[in-house]
Structures are given as structure tokens and as C-alpha cells.
PDB file of N, CA and C in Angstrom:
ATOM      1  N   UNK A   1       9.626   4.504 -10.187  1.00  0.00           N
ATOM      2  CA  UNK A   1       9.588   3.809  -8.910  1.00  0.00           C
ATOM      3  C   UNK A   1       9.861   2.335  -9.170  1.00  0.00           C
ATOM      4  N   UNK A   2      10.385   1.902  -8.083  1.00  0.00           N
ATOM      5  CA  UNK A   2      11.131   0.200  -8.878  1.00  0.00           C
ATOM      6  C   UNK A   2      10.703  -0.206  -7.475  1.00  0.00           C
ATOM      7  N   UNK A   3      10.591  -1.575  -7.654  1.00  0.00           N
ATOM      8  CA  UNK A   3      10.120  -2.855  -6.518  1.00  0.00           C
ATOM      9  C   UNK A   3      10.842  -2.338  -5.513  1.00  0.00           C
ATOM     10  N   UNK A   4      11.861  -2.442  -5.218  1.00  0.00           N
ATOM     11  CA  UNK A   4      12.738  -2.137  -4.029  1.00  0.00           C
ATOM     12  C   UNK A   4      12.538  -0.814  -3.162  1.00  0.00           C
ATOM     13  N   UNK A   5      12.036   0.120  -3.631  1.00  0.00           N
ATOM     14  CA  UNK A   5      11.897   1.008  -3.499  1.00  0.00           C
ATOM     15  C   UNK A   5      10.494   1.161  -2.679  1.00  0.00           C
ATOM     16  N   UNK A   6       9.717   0.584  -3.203  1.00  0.00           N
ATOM     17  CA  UNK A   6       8.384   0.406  -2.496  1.00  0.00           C
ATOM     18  C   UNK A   6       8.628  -0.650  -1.314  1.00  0.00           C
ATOM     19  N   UNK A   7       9.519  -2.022  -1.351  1.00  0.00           N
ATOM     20  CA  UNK A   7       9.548  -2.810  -0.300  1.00  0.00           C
ATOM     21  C   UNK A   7      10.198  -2.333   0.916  1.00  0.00           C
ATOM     22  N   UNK A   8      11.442  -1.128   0.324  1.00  0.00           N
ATOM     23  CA  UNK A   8      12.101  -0.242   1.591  1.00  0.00           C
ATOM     24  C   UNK A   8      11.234   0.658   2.278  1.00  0.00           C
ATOM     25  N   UNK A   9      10.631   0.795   1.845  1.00  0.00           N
ATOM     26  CA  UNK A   9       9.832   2.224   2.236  1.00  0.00           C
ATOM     27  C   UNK A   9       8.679   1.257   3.239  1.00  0.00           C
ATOM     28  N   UNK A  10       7.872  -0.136   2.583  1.00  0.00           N
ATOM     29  CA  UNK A  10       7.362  -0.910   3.557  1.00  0.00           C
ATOM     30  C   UNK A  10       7.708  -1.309   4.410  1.00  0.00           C
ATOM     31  N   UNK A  11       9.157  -1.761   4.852  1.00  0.00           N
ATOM     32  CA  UNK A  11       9.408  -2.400   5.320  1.00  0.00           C
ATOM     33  C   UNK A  11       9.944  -1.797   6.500  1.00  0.00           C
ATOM     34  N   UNK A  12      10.628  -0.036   6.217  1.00  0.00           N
ATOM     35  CA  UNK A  12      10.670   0.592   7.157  1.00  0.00           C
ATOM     36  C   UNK A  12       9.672   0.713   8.148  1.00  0.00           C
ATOM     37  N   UNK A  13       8.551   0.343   8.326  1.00  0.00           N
ATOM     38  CA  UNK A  13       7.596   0.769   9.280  1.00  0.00           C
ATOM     39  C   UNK A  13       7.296  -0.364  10.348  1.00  0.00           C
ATOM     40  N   UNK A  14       7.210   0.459  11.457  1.00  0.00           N
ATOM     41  CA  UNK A  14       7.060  -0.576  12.497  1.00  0.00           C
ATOM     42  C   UNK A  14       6.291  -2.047  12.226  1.00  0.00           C
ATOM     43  N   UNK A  15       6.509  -3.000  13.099  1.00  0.00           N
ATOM     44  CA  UNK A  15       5.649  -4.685  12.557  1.00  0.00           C
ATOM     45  C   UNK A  15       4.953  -4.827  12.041  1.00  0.00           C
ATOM     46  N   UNK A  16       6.043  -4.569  10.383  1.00  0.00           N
ATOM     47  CA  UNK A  16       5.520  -4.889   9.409  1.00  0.00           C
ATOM     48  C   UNK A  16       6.322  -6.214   8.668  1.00  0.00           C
ATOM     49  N   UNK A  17       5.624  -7.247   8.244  1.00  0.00           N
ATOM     50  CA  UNK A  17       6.378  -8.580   7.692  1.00  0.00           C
ATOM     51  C   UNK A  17       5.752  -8.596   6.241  1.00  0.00           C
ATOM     52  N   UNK A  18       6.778  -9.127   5.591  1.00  0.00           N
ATOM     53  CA  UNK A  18       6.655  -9.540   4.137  1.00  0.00           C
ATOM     54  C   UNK A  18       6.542 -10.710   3.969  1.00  0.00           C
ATOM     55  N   UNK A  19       5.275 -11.237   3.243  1.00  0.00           N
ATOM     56  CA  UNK A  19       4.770 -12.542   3.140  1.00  0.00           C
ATOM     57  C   UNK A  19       4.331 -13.006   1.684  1.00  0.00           C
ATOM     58  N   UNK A  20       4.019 -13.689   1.225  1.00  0.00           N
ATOM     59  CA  UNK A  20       3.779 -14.237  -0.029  1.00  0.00           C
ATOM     60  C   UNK A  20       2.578 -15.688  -0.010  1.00  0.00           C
ATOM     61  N   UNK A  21       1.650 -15.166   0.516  1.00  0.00           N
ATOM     62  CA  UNK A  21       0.254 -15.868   0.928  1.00  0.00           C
ATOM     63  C   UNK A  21      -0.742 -16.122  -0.617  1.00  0.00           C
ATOM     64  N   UNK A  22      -0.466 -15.799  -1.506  1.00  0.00           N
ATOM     65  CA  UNK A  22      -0.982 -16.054  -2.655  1.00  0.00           C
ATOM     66  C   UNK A  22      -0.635 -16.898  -3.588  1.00  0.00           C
ATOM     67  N   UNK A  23       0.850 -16.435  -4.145  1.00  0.00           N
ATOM     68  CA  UNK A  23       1.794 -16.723  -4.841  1.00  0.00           C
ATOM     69  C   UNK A  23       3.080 -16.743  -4.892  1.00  0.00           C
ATOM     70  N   UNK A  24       4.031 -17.448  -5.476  1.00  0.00           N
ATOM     71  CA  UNK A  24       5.479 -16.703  -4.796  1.00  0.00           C
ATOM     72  C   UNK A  24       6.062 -15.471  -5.571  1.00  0.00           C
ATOM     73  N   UNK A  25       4.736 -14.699  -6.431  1.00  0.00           N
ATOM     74  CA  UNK A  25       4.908 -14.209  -6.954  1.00  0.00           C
ATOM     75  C   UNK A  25       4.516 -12.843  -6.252  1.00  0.00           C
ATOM     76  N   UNK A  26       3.357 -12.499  -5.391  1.00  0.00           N
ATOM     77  CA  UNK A  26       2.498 -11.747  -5.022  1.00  0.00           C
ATOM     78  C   UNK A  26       2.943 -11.380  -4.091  1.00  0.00           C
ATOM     79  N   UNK A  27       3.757 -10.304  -3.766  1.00  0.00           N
ATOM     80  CA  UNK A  27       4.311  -9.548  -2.436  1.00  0.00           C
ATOM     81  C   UNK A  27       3.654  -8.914  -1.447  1.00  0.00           C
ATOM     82  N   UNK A  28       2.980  -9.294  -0.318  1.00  0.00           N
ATOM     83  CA  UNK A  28       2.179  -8.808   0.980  1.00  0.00           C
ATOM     84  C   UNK A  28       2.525  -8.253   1.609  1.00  0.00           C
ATOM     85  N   UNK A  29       2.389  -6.941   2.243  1.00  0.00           N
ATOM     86  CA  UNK A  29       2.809  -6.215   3.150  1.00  0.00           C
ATOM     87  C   UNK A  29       2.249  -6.106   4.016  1.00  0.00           C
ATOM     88  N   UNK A  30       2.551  -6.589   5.442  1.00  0.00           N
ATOM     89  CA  UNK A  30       1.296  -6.370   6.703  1.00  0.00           C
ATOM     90  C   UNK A  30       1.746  -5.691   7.818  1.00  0.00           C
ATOM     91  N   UNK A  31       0.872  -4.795   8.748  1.00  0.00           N
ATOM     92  CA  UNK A  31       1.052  -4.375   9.805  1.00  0.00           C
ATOM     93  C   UNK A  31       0.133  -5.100  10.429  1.00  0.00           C
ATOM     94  N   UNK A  32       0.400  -6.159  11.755  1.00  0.00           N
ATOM     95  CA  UNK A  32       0.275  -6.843  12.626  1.00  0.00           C
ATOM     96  C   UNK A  32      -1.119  -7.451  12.205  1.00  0.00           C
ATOM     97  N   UNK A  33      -0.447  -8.170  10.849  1.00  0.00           N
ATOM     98  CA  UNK A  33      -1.428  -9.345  10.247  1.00  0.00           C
ATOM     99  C   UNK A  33      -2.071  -8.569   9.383  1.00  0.00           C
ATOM    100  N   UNK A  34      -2.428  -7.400   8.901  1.00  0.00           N
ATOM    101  CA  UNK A  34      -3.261  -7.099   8.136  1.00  0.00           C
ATOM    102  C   UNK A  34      -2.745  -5.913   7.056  1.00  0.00           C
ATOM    103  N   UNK A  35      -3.454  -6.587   5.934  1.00  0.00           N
ATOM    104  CA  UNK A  35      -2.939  -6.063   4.775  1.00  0.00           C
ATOM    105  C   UNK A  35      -2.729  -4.297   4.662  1.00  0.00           C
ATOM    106  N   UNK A  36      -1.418  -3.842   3.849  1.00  0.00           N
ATOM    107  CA  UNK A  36      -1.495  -2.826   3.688  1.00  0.00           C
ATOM    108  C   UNK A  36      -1.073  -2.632   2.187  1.00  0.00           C
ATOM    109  N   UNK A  37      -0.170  -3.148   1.786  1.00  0.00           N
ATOM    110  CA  UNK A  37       0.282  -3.026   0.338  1.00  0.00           C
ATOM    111  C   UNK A  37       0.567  -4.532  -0.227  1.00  0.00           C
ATOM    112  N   UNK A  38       0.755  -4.216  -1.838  1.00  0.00           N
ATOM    113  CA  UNK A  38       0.659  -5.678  -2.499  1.00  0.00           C
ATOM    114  C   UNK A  38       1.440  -5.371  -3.686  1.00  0.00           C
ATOM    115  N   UNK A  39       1.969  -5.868  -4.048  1.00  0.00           N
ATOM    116  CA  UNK A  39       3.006  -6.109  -5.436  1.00  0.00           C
ATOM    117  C   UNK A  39       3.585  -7.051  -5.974  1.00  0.00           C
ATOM    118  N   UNK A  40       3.333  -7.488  -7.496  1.00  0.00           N
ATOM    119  CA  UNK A  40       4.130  -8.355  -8.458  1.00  0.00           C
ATOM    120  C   UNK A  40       5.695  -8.123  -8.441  1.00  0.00           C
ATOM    121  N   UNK A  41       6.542  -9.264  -7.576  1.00  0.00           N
ATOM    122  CA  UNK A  41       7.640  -8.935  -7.694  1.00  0.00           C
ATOM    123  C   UNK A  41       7.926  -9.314  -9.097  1.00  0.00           C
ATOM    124  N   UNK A  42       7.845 -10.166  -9.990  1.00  0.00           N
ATOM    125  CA  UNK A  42       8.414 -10.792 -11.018  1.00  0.00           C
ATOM    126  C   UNK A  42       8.049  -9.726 -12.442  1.00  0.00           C
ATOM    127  N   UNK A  43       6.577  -9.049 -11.860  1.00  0.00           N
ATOM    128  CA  UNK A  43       6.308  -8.216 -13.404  1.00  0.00           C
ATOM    129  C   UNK A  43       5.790  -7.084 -12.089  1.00  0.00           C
ATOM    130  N   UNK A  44       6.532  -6.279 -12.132  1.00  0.00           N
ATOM    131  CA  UNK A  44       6.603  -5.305 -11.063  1.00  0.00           C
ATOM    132  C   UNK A  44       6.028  -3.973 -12.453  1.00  0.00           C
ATOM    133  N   UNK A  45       4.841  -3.544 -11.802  1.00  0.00           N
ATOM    134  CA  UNK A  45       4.317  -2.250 -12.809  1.00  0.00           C
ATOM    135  C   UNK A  45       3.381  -1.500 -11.805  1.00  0.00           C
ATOM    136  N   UNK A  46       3.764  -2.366 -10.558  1.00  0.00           N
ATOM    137  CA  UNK A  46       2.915  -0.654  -9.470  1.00  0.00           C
ATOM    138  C   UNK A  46       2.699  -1.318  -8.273  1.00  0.00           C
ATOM    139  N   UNK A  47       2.207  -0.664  -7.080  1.00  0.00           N
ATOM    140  CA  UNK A  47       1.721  -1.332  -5.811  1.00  0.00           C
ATOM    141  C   UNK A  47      -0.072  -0.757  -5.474  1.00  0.00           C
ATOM    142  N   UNK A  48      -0.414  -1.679  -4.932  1.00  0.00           N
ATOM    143  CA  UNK A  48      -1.810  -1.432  -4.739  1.00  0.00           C
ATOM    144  C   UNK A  48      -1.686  -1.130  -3.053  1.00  0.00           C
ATOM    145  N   UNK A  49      -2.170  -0.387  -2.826  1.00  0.00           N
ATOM    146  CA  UNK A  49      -2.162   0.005  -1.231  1.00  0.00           C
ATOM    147  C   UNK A  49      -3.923   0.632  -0.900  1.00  0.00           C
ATOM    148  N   UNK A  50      -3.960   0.647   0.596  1.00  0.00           N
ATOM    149  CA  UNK A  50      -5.438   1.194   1.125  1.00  0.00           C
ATOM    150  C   UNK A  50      -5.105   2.604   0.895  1.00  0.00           C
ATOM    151  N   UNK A  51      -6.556   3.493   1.046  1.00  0.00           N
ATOM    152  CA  UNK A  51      -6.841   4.453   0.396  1.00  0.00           C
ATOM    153  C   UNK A  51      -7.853   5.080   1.539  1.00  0.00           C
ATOM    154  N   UNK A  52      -8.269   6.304   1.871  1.00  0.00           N
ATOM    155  CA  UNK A  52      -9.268   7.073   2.825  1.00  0.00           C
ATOM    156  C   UNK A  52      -9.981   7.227   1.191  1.00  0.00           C
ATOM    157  N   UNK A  53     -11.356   6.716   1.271  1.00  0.00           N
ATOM    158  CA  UNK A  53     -12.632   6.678   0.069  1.00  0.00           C
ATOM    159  C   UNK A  53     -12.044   7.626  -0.763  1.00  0.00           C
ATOM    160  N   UNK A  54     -12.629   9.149  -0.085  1.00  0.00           N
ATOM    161  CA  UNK A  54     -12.761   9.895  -0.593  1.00  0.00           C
ATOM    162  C   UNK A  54     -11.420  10.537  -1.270  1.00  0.00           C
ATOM    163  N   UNK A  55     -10.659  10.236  -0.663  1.00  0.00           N
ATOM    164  CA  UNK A  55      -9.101  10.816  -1.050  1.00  0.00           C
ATOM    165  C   UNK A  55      -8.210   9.613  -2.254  1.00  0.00           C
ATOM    166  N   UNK A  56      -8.992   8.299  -2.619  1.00  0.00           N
ATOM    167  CA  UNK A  56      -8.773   7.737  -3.284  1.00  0.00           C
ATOM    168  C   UNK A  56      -9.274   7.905  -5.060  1.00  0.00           C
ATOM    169  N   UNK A  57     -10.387   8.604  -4.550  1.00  0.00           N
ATOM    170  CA  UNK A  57     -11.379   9.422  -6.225  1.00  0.00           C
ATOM    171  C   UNK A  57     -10.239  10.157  -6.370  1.00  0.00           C
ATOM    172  N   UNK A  58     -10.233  11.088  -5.928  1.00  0.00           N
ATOM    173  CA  UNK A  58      -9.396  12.331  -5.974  1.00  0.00           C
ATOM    174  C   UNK A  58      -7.967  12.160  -6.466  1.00  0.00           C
ATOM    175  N   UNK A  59      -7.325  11.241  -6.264  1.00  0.00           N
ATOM    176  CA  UNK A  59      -6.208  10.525  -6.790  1.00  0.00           C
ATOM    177  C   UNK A  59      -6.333  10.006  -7.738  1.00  0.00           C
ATOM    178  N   UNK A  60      -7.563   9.226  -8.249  1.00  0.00           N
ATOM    179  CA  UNK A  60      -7.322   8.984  -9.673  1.00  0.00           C
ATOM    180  C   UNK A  60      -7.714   9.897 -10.714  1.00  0.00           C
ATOM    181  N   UNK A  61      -8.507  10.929 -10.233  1.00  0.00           N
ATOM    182  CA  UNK A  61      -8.852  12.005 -10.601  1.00  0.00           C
ATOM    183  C   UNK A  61      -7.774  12.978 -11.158  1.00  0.00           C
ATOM    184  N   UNK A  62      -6.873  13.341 -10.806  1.00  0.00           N
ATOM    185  CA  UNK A  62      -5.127  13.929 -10.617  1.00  0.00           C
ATOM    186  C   UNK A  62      -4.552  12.959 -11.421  1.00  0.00           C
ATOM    187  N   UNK A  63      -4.146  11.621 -11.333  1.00  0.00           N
ATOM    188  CA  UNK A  63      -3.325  10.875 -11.747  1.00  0.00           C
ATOM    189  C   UNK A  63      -3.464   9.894 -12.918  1.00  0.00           C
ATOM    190  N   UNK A  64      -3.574   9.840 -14.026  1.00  0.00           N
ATOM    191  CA  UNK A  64      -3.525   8.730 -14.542  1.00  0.00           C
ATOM    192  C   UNK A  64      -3.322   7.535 -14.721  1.00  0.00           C
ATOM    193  N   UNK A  65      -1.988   7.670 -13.787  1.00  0.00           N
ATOM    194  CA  UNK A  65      -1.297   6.479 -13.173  1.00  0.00           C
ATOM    195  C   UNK A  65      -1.861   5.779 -11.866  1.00  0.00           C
ATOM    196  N   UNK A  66      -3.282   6.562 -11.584  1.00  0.00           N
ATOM    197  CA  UNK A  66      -3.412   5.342 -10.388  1.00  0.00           C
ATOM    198  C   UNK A  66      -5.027   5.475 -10.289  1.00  0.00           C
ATOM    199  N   UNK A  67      -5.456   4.199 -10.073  1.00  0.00           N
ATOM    200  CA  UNK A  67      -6.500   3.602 -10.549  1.00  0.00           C
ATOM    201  C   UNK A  67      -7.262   2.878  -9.488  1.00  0.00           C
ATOM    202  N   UNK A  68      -8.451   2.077  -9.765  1.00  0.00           N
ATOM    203  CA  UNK A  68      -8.987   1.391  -8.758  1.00  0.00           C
ATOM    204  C   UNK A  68      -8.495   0.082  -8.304  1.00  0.00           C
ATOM    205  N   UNK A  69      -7.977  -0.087  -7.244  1.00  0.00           N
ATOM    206  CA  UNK A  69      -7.397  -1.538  -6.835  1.00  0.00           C
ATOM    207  C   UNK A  69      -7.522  -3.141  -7.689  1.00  0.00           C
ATOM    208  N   UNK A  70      -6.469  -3.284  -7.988  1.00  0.00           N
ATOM    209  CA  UNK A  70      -6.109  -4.231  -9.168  1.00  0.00           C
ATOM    210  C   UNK A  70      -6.653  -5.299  -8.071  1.00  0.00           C
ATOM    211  N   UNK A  71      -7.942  -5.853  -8.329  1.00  0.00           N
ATOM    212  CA  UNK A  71      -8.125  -7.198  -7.691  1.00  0.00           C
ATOM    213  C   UNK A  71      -8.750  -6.956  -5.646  1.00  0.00           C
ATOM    214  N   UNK A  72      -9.054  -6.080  -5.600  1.00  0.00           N
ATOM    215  CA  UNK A  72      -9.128  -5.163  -4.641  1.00  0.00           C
ATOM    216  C   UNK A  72     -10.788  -4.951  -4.349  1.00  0.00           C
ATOM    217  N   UNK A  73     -10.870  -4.117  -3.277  1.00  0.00           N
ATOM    218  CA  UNK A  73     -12.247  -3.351  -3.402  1.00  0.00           C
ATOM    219  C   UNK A  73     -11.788  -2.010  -3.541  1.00  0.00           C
ATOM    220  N   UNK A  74     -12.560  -1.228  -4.948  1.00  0.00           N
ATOM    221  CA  UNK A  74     -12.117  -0.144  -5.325  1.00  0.00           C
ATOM    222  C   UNK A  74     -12.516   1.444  -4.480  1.00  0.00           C
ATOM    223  N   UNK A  75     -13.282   1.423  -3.384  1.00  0.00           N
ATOM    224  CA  UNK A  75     -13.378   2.009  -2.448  1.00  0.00           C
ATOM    225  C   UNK A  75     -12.423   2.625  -1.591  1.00  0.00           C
ATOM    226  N   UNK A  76     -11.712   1.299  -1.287  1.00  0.00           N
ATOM    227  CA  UNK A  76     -10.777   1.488  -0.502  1.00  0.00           C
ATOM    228  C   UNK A  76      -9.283   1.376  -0.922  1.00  0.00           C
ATOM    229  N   UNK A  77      -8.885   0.557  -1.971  1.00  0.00           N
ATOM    230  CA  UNK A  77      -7.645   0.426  -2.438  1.00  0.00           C
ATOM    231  C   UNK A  77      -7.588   0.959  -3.915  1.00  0.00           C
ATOM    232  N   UNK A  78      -6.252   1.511  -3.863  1.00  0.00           N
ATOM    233  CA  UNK A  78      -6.056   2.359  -5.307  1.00  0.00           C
ATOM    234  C   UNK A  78      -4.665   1.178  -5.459  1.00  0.00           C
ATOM    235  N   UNK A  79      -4.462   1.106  -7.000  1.00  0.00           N
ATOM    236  CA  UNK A  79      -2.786   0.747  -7.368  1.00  0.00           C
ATOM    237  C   UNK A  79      -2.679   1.917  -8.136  1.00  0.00           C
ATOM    238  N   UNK A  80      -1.260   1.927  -7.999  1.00  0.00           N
ATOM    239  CA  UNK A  80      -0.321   3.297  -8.326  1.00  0.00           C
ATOM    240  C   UNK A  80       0.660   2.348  -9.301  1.00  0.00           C
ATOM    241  N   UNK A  81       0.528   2.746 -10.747  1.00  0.00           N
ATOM    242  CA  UNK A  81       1.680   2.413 -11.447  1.00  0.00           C
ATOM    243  C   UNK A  81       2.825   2.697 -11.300  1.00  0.00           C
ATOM    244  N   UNK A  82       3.565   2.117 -11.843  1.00  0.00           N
ATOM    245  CA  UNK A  82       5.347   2.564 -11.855  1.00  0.00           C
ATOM    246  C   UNK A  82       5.865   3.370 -12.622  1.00  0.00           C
ATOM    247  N   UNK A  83       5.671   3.302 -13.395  1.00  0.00           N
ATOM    248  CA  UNK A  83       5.578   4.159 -15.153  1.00  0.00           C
ATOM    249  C   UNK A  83       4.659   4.696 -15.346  1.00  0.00           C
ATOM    250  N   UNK A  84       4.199   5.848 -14.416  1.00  0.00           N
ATOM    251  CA  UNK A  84       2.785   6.947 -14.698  1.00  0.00           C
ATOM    252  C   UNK A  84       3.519   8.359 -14.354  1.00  0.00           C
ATOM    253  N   UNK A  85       2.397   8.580 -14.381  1.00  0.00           N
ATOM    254  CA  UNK A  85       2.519  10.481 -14.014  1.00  0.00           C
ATOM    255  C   UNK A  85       2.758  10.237 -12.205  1.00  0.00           C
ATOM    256  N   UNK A  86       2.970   9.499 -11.431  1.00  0.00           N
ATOM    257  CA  UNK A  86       2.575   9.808 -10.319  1.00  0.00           C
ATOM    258  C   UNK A  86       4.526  10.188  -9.704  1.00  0.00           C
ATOM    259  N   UNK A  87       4.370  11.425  -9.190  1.00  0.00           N
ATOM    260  CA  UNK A  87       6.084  11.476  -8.138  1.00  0.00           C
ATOM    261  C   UNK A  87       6.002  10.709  -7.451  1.00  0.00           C
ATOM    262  N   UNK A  88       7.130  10.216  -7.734  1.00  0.00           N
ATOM    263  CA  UNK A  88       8.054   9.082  -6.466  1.00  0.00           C
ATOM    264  C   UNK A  88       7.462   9.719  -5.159  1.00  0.00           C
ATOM    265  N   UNK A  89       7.603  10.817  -4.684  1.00  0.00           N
ATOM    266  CA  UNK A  89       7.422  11.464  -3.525  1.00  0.00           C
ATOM    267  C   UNK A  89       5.930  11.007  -2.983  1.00  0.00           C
ATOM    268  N   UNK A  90       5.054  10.932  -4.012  1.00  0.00           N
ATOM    269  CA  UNK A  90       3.754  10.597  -3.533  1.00  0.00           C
ATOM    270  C   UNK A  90       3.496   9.307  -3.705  1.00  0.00           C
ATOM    271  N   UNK A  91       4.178   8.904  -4.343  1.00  0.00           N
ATOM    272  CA  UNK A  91       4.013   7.190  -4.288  1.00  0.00           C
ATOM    273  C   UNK A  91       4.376   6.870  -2.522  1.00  0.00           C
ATOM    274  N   UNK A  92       5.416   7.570  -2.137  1.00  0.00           N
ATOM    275  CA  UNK A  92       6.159   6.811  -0.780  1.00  0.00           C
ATOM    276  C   UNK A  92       5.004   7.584   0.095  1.00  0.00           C
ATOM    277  N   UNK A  93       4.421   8.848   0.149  1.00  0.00           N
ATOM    278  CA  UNK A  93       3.528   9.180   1.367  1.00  0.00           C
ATOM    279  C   UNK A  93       2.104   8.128   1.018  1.00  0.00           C
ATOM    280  N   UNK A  94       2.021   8.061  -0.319  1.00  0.00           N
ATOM    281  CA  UNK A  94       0.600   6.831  -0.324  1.00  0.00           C
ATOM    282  C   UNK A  94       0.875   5.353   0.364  1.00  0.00           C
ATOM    283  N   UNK A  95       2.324   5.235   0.241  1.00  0.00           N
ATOM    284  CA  UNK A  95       2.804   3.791   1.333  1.00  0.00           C
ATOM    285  C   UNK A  95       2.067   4.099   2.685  1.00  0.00           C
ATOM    286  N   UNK A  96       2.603   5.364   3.303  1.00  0.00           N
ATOM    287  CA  UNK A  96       2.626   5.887   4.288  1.00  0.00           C
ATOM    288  C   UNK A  96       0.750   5.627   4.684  1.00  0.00           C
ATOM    289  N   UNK A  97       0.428   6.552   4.000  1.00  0.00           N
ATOM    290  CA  UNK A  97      -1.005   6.511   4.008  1.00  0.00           C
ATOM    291  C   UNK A  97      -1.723   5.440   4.536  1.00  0.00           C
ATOM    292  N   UNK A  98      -1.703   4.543   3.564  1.00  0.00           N
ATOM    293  CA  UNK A  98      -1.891   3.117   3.452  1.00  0.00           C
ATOM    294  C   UNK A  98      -2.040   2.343   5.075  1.00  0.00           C
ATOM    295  N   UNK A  99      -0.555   2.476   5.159  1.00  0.00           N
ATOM    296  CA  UNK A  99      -0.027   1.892   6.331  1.00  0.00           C
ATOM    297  C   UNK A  99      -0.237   2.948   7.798  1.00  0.00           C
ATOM    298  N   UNK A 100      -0.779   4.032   7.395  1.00  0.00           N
ATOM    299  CA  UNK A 100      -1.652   4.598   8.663  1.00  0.00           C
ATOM    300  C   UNK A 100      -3.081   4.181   8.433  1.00  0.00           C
ATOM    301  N   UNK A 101      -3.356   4.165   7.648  1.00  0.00           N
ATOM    302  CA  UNK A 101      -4.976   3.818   6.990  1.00  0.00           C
ATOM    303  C   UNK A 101      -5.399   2.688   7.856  1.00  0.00           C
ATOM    304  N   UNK A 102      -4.548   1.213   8.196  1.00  0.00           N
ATOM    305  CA  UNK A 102      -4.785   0.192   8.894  1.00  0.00           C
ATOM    306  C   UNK A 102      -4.323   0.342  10.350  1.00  0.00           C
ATOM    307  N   UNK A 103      -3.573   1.176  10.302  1.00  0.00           N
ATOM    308  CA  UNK A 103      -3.366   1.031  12.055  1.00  0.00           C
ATOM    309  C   UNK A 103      -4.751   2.047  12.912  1.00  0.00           C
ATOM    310  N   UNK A 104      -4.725   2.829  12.267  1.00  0.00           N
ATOM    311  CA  UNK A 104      -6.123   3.434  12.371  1.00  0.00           C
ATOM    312  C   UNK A 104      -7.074   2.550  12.841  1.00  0.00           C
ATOM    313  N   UNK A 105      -7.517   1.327  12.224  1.00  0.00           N
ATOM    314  CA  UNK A 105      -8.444   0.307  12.303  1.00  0.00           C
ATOM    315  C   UNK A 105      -8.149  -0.234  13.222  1.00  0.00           C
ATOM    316  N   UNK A 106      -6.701  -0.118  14.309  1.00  0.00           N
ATOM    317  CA  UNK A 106      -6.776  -0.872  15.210  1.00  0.00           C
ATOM    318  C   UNK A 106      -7.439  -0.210  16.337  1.00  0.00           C
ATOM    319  N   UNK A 107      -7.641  -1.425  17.228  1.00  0.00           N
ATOM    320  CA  UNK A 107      -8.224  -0.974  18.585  1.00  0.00           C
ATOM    321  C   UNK A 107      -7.171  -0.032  19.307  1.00  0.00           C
ATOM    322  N   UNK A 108      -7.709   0.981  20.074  1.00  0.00           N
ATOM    323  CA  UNK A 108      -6.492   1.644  21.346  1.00  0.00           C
ATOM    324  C   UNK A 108      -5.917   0.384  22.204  1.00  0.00           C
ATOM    325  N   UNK A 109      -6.371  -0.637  22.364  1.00  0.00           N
ATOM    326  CA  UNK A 109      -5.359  -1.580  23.033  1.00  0.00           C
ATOM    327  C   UNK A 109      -4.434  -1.777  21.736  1.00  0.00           C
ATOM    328  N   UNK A 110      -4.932  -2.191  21.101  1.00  0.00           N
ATOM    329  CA  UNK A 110      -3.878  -2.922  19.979  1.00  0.00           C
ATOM    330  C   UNK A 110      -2.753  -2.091  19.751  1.00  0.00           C
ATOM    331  N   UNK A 111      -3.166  -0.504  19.674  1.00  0.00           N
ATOM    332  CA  UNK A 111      -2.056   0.148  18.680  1.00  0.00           C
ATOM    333  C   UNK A 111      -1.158   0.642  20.447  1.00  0.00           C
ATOM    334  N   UNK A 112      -1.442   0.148  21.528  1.00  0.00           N
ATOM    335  CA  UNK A 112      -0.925   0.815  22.705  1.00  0.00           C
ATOM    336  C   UNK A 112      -0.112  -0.179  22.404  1.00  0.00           C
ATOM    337  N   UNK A 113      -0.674  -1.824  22.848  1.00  0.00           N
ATOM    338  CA  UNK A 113       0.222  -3.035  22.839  1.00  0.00           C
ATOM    339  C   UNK A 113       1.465  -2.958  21.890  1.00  0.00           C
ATOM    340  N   UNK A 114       1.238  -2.459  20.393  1.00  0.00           N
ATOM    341  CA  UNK A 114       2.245  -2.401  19.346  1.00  0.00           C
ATOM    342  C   UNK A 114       3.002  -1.070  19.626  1.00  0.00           C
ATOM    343  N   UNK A 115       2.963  -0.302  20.905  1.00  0.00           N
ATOM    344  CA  UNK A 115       3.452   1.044  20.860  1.00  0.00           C
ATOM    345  C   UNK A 115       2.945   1.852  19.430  1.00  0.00           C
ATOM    346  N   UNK A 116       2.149   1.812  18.784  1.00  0.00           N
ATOM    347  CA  UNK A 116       1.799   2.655  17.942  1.00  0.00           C
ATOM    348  C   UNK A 116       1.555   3.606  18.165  1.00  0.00           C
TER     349      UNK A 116
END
């Protein structure tokens, strides 16, 4: 899985903006302001995205390649290496995940207002 690959797959999803609020190194992914995924563009070795608790054990449990949120709260965010055991295929539905994981959190106005 390579940087681009994860930023297409982010970026496909409804109002979502790419920001760099840390570093100009530290790649932010948000749905309507709030975080969903994060990645080192310059030393690119995985993305950290939100996680449902329980389905986040269970993933590192299965995977070697993905672990408790690099810098994160490990509850809720897993990073997924680049160079692990994990399929591409499940790397892009854990984007997915992720980025349902927070719209979830929105209010029924919010996700009506955003057509969500």
C-alpha cells in the first residue's frame, strides 16, 4: 500500500479536506472538521485511522501489521502498516471504516445538513 493510495481512497469520500495542522509533514484527513485518518507523507510506513473498540483488538489480533494508534488513543485508533501482512483490500475498507466511524458521531442534523 503506498501514500497515494490511501490519500485516493480518502479523499474520495464526501467533505473530506486534507490538511497538515501538525507538520508539513503529518497528513490529516477530515470529515467536516474531524479527524479520520493520519499519515507521514515524507516516511510513509502506514496510516492510523479510527477503529469500533472492539473490532480494533481483533485486528491486531489477525494482523501483525496493525497495531495500537501511533500517537493516538489506542481504544479507538489502530495504524495499519504498509509493509505488513495486512490486504490492500482491507486496508481501503479500514479507510472506509474509519471514515464511517466519525460520521456516525455526527448529530442527525449534521449528517442531514452534509447529505450524509
Amino acid at each position: 500500500m503506498e501514500f497515494e493510495d490511501v490519500r485516493d481512497r480518502c479523499l474520495s469520500k464526501a467533505h473530506v479536506t486534507e490538511e497538515f495542522p501538525f507538520d508539513q509533514n503529518t497528513c490529516v484527513w477530515k470529515v467536516a472538521g474531524k479527524v479520520f485518518a493520519l499519515a507521514d507523507i515524507d516516511a510513509f510506513d502506514g496510516v492510523t485511522l479510527k477503529c469500533e473498540p472492539e473490532y480494533a483488538i481483533e485486528l491486531r489480533e489477525q494482523h501483525t501489521g496493525i497495531i495500537g494508534g501511533y500517537h493516538a488513543n489506542k481504544k479507538h485508533w489502530n495504524t495499519v502498516r504498509s509493509e505488513a501482512d495486512v490486504p490492500r483490500a482491507l486496508v481501503l475498507d479500514l479507510i472506509d471504516h474509519s471514515y464511517e466511524r466519525v460520521v456516525a458521531g455526527f448529530s442527525q442534523k449534521q449528517r442531514k445538513a452534509l447529505g450524509l
